[in-house]
PDB file of N, CA and C in Angstrom:
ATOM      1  N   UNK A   1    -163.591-240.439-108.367  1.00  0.00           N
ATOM      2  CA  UNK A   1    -163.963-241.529-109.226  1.00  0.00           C
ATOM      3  C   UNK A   1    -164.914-241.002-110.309  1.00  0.00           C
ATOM      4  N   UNK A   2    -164.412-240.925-111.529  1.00  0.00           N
ATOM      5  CA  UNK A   2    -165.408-240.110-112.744  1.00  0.00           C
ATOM      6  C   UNK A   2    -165.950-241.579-113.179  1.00  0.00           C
ATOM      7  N   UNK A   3    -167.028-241.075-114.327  1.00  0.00           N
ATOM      8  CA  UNK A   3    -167.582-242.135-114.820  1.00  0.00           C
ATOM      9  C   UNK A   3    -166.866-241.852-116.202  1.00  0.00           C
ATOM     10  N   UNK A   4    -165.833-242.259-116.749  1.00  0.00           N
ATOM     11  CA  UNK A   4    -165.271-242.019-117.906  1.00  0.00           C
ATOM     12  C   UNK A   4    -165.794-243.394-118.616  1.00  0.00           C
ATOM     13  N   UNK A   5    -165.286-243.314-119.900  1.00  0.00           N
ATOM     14  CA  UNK A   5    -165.477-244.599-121.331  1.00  0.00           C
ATOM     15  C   UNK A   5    -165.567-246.244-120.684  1.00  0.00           C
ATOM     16  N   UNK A   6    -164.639-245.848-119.478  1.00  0.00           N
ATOM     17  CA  UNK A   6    -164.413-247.195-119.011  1.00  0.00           C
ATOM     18  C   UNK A   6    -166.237-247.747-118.145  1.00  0.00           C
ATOM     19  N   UNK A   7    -166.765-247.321-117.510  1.00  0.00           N
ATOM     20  CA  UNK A   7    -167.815-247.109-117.238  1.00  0.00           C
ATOM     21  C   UNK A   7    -168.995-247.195-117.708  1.00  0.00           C
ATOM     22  N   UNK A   8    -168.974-246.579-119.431  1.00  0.00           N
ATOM     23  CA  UNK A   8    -169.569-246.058-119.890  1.00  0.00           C
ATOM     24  C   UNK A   8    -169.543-247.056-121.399  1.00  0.00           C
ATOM     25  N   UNK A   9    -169.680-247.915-121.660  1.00  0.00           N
ATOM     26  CA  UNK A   9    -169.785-248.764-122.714  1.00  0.00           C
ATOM     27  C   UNK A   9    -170.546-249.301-123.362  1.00  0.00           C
ATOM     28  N   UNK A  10    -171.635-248.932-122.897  1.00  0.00           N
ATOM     29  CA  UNK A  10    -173.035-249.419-122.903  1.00  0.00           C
ATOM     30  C   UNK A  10    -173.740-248.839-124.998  1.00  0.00           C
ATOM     31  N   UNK A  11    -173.651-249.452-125.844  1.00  0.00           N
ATOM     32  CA  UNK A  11    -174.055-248.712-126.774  1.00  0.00           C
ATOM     33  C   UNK A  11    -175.389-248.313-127.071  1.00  0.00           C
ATOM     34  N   UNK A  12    -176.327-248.576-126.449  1.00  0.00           N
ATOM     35  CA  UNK A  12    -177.671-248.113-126.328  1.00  0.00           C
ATOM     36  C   UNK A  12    -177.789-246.354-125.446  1.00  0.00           C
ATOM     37  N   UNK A  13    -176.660-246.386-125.047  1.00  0.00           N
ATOM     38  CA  UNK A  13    -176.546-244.731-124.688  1.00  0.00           C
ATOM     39  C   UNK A  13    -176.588-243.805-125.886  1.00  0.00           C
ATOM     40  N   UNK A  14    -175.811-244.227-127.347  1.00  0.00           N
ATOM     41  CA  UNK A  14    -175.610-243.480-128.544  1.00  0.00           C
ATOM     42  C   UNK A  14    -177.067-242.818-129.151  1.00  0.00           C
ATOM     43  N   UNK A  15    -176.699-241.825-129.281  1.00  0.00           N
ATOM     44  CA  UNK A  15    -178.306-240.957-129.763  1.00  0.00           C
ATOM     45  C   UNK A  15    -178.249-241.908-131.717  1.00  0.00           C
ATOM     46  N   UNK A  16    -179.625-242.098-131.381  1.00  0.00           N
ATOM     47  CA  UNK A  16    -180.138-242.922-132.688  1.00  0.00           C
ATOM     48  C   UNK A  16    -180.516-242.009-133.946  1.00  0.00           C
ATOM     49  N   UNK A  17    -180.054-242.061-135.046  1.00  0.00           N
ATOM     50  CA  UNK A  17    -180.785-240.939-136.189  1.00  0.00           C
ATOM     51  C   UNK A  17    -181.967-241.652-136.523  1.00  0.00           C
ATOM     52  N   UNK A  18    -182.774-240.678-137.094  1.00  0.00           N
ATOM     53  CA  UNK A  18    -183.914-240.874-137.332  1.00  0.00           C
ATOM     54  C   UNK A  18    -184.166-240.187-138.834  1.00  0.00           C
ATOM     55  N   UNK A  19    -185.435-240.336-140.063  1.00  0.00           N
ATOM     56  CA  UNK A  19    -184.943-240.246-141.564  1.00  0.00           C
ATOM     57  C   UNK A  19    -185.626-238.903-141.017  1.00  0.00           C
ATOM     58  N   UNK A  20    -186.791-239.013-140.162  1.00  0.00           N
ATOM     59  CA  UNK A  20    -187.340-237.277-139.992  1.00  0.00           C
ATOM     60  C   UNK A  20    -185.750-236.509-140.192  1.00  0.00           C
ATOM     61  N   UNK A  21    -185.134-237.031-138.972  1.00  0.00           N
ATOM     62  CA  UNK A  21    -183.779-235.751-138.826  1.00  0.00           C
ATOM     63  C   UNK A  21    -183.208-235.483-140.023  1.00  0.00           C
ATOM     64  N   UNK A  22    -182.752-236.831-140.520  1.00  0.00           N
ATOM     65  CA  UNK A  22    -182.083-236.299-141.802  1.00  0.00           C
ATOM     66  C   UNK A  22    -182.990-235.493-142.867  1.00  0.00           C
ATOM     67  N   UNK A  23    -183.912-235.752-143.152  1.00  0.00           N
ATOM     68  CA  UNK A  23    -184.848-235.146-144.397  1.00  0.00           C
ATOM     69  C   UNK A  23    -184.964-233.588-143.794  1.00  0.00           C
ATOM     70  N   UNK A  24    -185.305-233.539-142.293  1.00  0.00           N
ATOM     71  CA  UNK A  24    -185.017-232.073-141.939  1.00  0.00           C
ATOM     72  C   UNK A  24    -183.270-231.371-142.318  1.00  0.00           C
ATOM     73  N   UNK A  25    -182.709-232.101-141.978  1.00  0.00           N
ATOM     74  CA  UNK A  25    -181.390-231.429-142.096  1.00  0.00           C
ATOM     75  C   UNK A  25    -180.897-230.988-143.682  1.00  0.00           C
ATOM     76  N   UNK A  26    -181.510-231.894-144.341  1.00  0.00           N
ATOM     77  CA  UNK A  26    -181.214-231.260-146.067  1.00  0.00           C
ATOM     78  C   UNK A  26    -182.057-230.751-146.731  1.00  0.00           C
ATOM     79  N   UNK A  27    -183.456-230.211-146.098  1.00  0.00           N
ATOM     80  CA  UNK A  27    -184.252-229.143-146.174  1.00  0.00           C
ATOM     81  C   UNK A  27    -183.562-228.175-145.757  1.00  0.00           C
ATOM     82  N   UNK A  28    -182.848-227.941-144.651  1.00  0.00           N
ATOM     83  CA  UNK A  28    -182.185-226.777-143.762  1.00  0.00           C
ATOM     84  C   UNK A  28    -181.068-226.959-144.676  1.00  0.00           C
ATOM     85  N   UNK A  29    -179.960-227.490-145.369  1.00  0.00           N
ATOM     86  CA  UNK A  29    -178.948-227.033-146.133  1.00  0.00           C
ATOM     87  C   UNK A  29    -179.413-226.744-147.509  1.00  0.00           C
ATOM     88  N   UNK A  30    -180.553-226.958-147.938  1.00  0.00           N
ATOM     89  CA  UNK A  30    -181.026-226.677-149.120  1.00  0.00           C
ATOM     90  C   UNK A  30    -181.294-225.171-149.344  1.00  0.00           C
ATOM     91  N   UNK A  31    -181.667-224.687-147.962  1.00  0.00           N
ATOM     92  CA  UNK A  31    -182.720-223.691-148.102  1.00  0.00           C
ATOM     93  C   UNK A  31    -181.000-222.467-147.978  1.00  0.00           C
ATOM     94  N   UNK A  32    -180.047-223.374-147.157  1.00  0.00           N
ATOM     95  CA  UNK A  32    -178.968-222.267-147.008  1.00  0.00           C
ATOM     96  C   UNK A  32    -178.330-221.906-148.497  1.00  0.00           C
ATOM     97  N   UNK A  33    -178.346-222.901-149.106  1.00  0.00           N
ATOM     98  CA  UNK A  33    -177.959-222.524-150.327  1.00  0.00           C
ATOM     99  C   UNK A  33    -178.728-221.878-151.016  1.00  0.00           C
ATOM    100  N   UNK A  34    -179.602-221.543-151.176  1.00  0.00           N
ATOM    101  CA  UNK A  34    -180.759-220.445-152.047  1.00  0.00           C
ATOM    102  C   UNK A  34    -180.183-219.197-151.417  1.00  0.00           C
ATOM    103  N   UNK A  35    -180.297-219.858-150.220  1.00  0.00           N
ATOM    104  CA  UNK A  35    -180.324-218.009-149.695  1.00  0.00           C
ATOM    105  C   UNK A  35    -178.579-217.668-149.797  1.00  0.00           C
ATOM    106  N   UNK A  36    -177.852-218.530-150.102  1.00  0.00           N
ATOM    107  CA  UNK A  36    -176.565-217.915-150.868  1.00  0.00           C
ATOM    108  C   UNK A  36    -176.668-217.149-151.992  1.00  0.00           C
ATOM    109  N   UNK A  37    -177.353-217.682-152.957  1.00  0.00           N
ATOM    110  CA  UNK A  37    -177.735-217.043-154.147  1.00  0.00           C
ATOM    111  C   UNK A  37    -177.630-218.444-155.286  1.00  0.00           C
ATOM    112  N   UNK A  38    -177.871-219.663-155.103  1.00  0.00           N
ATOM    113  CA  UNK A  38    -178.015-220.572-155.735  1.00  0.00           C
ATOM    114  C   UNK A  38    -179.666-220.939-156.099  1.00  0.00           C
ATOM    115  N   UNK A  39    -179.846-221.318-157.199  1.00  0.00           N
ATOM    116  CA  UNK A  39    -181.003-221.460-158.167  1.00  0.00           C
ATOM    117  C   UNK A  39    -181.342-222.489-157.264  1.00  0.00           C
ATOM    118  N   UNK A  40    -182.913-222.110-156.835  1.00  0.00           N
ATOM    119  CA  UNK A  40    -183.802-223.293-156.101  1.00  0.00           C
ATOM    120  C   UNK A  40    -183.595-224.810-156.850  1.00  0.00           C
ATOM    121  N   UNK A  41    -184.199-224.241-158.513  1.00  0.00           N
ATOM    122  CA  UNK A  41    -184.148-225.711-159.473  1.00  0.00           C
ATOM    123  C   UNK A  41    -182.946-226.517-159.398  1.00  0.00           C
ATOM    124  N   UNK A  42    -181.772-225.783-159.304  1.00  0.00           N
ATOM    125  CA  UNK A  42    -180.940-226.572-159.456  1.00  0.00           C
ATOM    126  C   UNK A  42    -180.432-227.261-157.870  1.00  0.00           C
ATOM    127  N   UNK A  43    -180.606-226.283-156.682  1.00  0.00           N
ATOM    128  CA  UNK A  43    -180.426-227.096-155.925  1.00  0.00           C
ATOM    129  C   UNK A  43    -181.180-228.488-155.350  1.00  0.00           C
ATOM    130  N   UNK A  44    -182.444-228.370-155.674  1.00  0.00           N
ATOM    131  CA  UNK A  44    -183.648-229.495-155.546  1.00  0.00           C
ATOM    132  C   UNK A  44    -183.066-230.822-156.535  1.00  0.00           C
ATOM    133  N   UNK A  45    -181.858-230.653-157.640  1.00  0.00           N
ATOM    134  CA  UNK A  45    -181.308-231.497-158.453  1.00  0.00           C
ATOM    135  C   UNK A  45    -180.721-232.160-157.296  1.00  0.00           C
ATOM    136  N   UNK A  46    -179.950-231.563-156.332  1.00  0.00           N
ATOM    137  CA  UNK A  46    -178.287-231.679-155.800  1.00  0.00           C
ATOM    138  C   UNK A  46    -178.630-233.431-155.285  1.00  0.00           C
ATOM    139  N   UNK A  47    -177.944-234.396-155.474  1.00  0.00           N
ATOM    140  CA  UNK A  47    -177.040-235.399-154.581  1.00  0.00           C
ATOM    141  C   UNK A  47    -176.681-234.664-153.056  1.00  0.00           C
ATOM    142  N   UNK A  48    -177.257-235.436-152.223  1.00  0.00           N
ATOM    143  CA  UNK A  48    -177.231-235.269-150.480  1.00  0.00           C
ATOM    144  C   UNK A  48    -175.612-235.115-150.203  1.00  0.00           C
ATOM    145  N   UNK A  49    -174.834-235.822-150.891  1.00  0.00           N
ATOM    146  CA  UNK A  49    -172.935-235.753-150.770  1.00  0.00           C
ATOM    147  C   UNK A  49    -173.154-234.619-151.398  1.00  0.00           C
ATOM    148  N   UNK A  50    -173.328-233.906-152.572  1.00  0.00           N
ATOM    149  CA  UNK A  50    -173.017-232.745-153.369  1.00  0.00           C
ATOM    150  C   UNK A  50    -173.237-231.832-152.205  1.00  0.00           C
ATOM    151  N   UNK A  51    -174.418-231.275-152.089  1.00  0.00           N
ATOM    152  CA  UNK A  51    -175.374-231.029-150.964  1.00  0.00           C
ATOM    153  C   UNK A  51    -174.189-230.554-149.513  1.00  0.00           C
ATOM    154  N   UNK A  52    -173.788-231.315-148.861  1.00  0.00           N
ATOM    155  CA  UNK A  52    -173.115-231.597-147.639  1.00  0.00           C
ATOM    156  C   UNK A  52    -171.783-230.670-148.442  1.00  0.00           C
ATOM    157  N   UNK A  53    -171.268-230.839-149.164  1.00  0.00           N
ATOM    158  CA  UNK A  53    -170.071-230.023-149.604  1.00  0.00           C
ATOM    159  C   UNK A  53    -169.973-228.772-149.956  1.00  0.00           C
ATOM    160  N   UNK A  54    -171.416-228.562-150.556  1.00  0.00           N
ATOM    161  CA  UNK A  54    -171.109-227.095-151.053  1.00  0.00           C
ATOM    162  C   UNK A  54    -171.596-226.376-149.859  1.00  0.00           C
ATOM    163  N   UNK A  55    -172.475-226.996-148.633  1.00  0.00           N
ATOM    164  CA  UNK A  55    -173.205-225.773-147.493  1.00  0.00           C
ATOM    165  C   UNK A  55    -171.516-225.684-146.707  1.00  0.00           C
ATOM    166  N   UNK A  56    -170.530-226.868-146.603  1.00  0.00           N
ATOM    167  CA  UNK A  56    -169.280-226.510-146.460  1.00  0.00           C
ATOM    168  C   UNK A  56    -168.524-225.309-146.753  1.00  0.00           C
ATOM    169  N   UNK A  57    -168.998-225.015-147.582  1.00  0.00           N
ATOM    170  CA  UNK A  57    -167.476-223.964-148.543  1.00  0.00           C
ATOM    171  C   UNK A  57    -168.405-223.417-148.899  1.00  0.00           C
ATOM    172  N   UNK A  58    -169.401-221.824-148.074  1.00  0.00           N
ATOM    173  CA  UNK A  58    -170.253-220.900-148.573  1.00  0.00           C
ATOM    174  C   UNK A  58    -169.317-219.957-149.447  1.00  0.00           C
ATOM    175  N   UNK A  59    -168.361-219.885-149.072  1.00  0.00           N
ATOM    176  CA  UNK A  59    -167.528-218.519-150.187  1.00  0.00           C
ATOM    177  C   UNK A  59    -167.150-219.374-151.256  1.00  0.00           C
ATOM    178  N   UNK A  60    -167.188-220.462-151.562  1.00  0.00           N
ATOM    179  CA  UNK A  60    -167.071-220.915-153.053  1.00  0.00           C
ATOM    180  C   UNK A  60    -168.088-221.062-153.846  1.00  0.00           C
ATOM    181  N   UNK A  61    -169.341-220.910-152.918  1.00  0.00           N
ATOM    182  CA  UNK A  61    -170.340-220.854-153.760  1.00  0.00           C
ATOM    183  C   UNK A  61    -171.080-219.350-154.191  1.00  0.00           C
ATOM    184  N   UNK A  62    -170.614-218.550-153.211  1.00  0.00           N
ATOM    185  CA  UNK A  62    -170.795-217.090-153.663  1.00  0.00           C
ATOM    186  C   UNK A  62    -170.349-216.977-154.626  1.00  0.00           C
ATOM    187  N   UNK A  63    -168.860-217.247-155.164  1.00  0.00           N
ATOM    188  CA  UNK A  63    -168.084-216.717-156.115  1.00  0.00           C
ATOM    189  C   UNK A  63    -168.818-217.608-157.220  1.00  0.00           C
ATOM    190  N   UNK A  64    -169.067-219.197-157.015  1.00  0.00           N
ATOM    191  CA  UNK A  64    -169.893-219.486-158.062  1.00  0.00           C
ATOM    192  C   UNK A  64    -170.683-218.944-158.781  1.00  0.00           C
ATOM    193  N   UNK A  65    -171.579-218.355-157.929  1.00  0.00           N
ATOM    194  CA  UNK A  65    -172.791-218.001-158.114  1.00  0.00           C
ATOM    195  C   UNK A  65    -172.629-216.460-158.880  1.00  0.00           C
ATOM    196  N   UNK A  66    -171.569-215.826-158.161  1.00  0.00           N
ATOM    197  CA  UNK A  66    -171.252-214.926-158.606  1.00  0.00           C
ATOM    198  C   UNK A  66    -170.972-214.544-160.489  1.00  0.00           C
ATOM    199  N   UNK A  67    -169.939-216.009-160.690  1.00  0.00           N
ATOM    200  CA  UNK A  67    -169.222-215.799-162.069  1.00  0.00           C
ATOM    201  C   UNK A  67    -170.959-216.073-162.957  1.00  0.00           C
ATOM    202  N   UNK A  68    -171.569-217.078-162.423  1.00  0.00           N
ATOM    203  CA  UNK A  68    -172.802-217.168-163.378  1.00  0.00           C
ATOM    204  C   UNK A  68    -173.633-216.196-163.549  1.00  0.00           C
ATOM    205  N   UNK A  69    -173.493-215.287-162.716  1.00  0.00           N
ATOM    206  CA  UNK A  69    -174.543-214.449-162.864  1.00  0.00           C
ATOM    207  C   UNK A  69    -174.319-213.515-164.221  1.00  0.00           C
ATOM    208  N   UNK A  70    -173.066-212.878-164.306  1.00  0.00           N
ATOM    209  CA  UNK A  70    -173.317-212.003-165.853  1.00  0.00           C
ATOM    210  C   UNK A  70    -173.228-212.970-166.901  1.00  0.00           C
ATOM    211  N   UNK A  71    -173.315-214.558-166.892  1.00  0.00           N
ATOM    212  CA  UNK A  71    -172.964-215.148-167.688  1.00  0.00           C
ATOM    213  C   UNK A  71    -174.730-215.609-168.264  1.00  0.00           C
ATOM    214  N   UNK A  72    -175.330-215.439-167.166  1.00  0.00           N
ATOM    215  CA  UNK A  72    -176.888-215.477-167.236  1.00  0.00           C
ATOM    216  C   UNK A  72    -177.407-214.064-168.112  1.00  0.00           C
ATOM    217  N   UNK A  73    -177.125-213.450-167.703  1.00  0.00           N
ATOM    218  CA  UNK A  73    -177.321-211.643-168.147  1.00  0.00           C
ATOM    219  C   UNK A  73    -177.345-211.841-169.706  1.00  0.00           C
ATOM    220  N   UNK A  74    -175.756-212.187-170.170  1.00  0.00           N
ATOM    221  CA  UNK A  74    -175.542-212.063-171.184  1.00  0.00           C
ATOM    222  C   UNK A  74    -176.690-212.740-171.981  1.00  0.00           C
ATOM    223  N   UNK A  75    -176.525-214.092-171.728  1.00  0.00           N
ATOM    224  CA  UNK A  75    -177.882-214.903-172.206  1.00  0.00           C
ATOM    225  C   UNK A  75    -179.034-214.386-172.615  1.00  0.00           C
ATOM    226  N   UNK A  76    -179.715-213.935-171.408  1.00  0.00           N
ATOM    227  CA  UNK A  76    -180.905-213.516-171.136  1.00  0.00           C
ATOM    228  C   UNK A  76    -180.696-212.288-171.861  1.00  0.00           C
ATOM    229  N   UNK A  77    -181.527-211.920-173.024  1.00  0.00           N
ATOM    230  CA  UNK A  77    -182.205-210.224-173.539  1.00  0.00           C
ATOM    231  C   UNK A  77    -183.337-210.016-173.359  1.00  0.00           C
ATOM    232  N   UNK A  78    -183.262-208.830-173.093  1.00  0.00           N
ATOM    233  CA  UNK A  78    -185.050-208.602-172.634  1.00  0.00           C
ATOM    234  C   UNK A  78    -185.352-208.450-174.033  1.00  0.00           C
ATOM    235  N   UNK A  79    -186.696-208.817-173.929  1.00  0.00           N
ATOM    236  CA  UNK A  79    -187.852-209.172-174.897  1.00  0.00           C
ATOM    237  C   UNK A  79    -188.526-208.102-175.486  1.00  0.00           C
ATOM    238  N   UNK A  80    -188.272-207.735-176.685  1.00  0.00           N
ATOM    239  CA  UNK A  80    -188.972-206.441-177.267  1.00  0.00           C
ATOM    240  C   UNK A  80    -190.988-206.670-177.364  1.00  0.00           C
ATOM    241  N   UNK A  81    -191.433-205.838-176.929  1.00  0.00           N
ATOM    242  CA  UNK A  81    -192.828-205.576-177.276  1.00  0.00           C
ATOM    243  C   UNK A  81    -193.267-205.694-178.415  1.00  0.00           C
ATOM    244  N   UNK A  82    -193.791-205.876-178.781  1.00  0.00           N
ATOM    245  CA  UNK A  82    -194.453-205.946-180.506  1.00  0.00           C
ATOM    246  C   UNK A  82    -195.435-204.678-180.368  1.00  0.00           C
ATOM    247  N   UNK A  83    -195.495-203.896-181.229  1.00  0.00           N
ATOM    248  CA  UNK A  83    -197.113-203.096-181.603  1.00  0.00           C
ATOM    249  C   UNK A  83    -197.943-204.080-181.832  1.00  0.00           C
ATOM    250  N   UNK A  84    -199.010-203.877-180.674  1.00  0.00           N
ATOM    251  CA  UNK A  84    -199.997-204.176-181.581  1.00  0.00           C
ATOM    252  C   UNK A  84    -200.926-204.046-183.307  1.00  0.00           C
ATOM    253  N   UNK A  85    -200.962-204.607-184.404  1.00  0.00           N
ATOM    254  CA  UNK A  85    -201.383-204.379-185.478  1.00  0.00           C
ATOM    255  C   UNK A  85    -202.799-203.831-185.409  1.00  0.00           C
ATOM    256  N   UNK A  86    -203.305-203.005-185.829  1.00  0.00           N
ATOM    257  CA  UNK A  86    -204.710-202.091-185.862  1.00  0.00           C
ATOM    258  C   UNK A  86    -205.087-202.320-187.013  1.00  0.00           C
ATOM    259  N   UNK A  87    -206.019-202.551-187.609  1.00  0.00           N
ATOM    260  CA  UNK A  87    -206.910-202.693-188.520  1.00  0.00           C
ATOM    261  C   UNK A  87    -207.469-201.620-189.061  1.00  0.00           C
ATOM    262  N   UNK A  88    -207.220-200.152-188.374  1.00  0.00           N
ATOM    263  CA  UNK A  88    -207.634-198.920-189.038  1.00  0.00           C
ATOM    264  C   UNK A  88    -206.332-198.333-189.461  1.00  0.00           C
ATOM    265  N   UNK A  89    -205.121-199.160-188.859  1.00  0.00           N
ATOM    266  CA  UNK A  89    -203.868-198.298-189.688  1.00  0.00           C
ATOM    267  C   UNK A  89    -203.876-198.877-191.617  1.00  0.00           C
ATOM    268  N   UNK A  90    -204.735-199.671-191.561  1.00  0.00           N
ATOM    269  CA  UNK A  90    -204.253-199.837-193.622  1.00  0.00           C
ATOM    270  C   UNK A  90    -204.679-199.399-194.096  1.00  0.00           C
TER     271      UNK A  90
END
């Protein structure tokens, strides 16, 4: 004689969420996505649905992350130094 569903109907058995859990849990997918190689700023933007999809599909976000990166490069030039001007060179 098991105690199967039939038995078992009671809905106060169901584990209850709590906002702690959730606010922990999209701290913990937030942080997985950085450490993919996704921009902190932009993930701190993300929608909680956005969020839930992309910690889904880590190799689509590598490659994301991937194509942006020389696309950042290009952007980005490093910054030439200036001489300082001296007042005994005139």
């Amino acid at each position: 004689m098991g105690t199967g569903r039939t038995l078992n109907k009671n809905p106060r058995t169901r584990p209850i969420k709590s906002q702690g859990e959730k606010r922990r849990r999209y701290e913990v997918q937030r942080a997985r996505l950085v450490k993919l190689g996704m921009d902190e700023a932009v993930v701190a933007k993300l929608q909680p649905n956005e969020l839930r999809t992309l910690v889904q599909q880590p190799t689509k976000v590598k490659k994301m992350v991937a194509t942006k990166a020389p696309e950042a490069a290009k952007t980005k030039a490093p910054a030439k130094a200036k001489k300082p001007v001296s007042a005994e060179a005139e």
